[in-house]
N, C-alpha and C. Protein backbone atom coordinates (compact mmCIF):
# COMPACT_ATOMS: atom_id res chain seq x y z
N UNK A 1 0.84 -1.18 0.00
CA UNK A 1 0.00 0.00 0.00
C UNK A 1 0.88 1.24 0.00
N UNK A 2 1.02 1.47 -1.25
CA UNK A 2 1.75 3.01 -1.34
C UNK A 2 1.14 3.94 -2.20
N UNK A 3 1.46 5.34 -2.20
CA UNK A 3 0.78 6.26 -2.76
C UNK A 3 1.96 6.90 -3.23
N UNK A 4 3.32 6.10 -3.96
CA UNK A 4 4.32 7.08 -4.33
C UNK A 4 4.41 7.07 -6.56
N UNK A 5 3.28 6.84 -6.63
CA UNK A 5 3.12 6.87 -8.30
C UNK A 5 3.36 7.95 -8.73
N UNK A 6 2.99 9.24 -8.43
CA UNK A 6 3.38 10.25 -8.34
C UNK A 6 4.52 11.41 -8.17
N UNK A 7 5.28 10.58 -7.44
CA UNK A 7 6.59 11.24 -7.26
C UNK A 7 7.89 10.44 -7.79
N UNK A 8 8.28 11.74 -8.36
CA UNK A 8 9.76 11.22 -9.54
C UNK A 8 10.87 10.72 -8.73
N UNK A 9 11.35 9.81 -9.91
CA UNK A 9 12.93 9.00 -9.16
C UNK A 9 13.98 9.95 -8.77
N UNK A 10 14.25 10.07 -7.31
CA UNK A 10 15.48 10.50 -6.86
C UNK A 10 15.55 10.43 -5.42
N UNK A 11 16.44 10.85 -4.75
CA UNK A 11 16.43 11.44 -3.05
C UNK A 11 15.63 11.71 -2.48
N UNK A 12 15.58 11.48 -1.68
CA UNK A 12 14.42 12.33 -0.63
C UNK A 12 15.16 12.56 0.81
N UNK A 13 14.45 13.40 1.35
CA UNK A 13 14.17 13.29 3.07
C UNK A 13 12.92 12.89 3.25
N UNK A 14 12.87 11.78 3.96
CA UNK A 14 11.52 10.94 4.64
C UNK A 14 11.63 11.47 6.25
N UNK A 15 10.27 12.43 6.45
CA UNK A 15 9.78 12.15 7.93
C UNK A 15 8.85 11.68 7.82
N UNK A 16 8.50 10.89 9.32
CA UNK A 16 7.42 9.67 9.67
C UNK A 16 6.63 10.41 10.24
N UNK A 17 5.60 10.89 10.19
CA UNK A 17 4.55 11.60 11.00
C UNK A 17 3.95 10.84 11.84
N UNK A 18 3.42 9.45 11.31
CA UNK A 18 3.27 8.70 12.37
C UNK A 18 3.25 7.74 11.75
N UNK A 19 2.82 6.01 12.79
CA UNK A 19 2.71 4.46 12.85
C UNK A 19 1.75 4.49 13.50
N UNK A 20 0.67 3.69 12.92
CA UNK A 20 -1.01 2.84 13.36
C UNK A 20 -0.52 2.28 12.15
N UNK A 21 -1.63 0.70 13.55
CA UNK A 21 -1.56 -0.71 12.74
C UNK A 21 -0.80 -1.07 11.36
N UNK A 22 0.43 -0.76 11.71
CA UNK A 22 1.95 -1.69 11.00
C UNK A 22 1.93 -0.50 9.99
N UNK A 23 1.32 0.87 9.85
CA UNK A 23 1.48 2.05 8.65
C UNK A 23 1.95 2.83 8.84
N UNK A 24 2.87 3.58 8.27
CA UNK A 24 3.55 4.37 8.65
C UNK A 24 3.14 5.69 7.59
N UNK A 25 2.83 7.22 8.37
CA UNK A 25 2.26 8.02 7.44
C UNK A 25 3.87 8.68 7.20
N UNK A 26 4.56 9.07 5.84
CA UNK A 26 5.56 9.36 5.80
C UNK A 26 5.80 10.62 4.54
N UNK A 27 6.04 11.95 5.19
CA UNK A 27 6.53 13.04 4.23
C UNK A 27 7.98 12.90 3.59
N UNK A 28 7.52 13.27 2.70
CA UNK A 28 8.79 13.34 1.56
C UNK A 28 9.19 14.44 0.97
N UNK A 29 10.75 15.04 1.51
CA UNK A 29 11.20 16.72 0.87
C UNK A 29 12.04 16.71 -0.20
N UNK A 30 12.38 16.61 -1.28
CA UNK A 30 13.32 16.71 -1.84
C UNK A 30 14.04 18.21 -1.67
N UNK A 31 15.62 19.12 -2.13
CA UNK A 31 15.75 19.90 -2.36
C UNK A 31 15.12 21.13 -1.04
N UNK A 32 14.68 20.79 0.09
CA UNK A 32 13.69 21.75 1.13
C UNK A 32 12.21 21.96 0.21
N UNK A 33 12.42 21.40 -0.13
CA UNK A 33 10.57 21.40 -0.86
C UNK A 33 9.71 20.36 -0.58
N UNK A 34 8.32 20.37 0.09
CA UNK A 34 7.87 19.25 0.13
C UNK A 34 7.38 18.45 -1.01
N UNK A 35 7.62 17.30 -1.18
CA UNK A 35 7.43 16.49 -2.65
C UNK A 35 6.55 15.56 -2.43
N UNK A 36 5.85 15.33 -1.38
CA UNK A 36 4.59 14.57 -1.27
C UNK A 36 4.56 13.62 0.07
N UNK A 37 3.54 12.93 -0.11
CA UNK A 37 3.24 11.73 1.07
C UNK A 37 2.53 10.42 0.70
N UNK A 38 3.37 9.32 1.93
CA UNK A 38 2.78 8.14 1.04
C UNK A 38 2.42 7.31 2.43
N UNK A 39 1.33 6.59 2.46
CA UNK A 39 1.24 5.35 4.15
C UNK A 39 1.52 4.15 3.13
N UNK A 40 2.80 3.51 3.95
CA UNK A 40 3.89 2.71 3.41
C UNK A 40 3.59 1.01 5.06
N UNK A 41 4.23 0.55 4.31
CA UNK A 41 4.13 -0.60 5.45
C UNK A 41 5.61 -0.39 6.19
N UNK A 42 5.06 -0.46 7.49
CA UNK A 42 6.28 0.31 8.42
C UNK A 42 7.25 -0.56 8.29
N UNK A 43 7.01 -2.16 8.27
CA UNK A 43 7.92 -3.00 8.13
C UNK A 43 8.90 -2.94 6.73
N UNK A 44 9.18 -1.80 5.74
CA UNK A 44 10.03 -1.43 5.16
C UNK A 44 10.59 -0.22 5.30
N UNK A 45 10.77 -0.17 6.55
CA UNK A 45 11.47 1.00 7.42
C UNK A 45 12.48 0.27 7.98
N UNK A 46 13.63 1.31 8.65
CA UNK A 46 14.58 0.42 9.56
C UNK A 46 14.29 0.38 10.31
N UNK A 47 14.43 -0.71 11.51
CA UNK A 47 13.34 -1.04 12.66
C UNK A 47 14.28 0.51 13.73
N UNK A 48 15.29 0.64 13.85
CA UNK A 48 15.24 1.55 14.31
C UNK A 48 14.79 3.11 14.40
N UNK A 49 14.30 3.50 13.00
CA UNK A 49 13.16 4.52 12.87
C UNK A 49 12.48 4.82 13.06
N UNK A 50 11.59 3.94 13.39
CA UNK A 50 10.06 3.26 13.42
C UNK A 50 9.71 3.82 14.32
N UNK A 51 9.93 5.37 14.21
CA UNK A 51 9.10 6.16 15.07
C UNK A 51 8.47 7.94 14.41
N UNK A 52 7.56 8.49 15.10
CA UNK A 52 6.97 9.56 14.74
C UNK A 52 8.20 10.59 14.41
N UNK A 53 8.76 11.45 13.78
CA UNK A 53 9.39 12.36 13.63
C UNK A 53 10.89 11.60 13.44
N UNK A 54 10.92 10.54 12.88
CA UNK A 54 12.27 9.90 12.77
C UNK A 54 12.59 10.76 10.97
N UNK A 55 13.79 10.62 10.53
CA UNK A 55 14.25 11.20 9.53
C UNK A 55 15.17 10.65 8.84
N UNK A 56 14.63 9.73 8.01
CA UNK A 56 15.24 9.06 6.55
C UNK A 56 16.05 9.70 5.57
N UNK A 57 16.47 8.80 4.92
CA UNK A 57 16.93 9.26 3.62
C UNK A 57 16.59 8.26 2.37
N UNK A 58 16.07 8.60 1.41
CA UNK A 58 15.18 7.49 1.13
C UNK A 58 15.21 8.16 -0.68
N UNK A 59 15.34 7.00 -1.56
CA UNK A 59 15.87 6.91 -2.91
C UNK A 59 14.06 5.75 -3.42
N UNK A 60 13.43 7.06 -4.14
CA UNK A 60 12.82 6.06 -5.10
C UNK A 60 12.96 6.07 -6.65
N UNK A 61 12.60 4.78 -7.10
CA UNK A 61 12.58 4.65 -8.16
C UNK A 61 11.50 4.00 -8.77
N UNK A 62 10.96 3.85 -10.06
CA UNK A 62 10.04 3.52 -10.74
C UNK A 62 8.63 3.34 -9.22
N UNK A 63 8.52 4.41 -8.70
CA UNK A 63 7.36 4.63 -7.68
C UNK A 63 7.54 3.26 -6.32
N UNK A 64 8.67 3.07 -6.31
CA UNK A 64 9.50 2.22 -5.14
C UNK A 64 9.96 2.82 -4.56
N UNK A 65 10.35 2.84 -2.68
CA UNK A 65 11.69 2.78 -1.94
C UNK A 65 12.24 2.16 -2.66
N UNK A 66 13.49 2.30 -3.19
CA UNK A 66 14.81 0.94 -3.30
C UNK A 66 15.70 1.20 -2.05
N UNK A 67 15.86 2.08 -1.66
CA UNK A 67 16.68 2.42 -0.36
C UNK A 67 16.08 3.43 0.85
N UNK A 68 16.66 2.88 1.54
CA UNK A 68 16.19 3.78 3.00
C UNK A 68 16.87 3.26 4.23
N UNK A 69 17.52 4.87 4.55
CA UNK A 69 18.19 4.48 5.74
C UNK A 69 17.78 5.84 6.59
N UNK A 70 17.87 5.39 8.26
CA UNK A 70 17.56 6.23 9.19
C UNK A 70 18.34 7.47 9.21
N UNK A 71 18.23 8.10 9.64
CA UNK A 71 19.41 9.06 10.18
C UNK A 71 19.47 9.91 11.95
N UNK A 72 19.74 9.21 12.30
CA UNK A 72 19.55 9.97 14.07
C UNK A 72 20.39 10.89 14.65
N UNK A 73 21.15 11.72 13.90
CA UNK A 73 21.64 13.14 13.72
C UNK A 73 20.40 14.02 13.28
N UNK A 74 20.04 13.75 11.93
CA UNK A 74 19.05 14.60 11.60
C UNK A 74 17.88 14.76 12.19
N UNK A 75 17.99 13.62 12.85
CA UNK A 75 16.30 13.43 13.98
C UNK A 75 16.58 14.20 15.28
N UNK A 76 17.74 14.14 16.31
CA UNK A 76 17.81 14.96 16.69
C UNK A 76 18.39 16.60 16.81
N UNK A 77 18.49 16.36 15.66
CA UNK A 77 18.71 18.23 15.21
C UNK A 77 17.29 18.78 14.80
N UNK A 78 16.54 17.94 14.30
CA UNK A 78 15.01 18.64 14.15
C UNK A 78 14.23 18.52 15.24
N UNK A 79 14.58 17.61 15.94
CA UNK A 79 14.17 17.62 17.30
C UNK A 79 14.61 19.05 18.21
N UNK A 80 15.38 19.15 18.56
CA UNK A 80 16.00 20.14 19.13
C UNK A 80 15.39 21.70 18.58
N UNK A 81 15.39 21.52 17.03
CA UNK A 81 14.69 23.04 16.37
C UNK A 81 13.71 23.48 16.95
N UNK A 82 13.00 22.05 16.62
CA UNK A 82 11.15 22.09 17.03
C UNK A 82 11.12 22.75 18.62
N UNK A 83 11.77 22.06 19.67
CA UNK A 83 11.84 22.37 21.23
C UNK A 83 12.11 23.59 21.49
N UNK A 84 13.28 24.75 20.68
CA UNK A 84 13.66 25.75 20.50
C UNK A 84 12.45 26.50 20.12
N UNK A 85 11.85 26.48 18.87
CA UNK A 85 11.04 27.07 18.88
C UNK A 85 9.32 27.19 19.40
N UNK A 86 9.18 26.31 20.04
CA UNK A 86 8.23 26.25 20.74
C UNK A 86 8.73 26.76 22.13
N UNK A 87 9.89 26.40 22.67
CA UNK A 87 10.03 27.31 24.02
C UNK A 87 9.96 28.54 23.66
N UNK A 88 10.23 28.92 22.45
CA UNK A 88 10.33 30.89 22.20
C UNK A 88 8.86 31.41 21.95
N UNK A 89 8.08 30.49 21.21
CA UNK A 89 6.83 30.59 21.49
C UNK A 89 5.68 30.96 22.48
N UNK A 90 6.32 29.65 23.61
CA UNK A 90 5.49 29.53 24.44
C UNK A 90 6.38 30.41 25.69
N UNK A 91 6.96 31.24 25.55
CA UNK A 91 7.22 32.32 26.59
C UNK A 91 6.48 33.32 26.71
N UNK A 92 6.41 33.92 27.76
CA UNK A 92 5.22 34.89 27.70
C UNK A 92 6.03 36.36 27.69
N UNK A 93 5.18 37.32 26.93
CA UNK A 93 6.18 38.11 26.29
C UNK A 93 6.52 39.53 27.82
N UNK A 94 7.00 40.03 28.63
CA UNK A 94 6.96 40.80 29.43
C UNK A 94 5.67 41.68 29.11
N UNK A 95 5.09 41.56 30.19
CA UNK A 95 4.00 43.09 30.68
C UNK A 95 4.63 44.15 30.89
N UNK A 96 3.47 45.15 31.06
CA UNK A 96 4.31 46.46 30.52
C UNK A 96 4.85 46.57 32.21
N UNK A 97 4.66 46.32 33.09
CA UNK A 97 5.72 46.82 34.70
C UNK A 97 6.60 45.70 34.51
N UNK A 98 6.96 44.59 33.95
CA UNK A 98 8.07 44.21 33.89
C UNK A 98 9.11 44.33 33.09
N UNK A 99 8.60 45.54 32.31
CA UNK A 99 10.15 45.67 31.20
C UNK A 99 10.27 46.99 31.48
């Protein structure tokens, strides 16, 4: 069960948005552009991925994975972004007697 007919042979960055019952919902960037999404059977993931916000690198061809590998540098460097900017977010900005 894939939905990658659509998207042309080359590189990607694969994030996993999420896994329900053995599927994995998974974005695909080529170039910083998003290039689409496909729910893939998780069991052609690396079992160490096999999680929400994990970050692939992932080569299709004729509307196949042929390759895919994890990357857990890039997972936690987008990890870390995301935390950054949600703490800057979620600060509350000074009232006017405290500045």
């Amino acid at each position: 069960m894939t939905e990658l007919d659509g998207m042309a042979d080359g590189e990607y960055t694969a994030v996993i948005d999420a896994i329900e019952d053995g599927f994995a919902t998974v974005f695909f960037e080529q170039d910083g552009t998003d290039a689409g999404h496909a729910v893939i059977d998780a069991s052609e993931l690396p079992e160490e991925g096999r999680h929400a916000d994990a970050i692939l690198s992932a080569t299709i061809s004729d509307a196949e994975i042929t390759t895919v590998d994890y990357d857990p540098e890039a997972t936690a460097t987008r990890k870390d972004a995301a935390q950054s900017r949600f703490d800057r977010l979620s600060s509350r900005p000074p009232s006017d007697e405290e500045s």
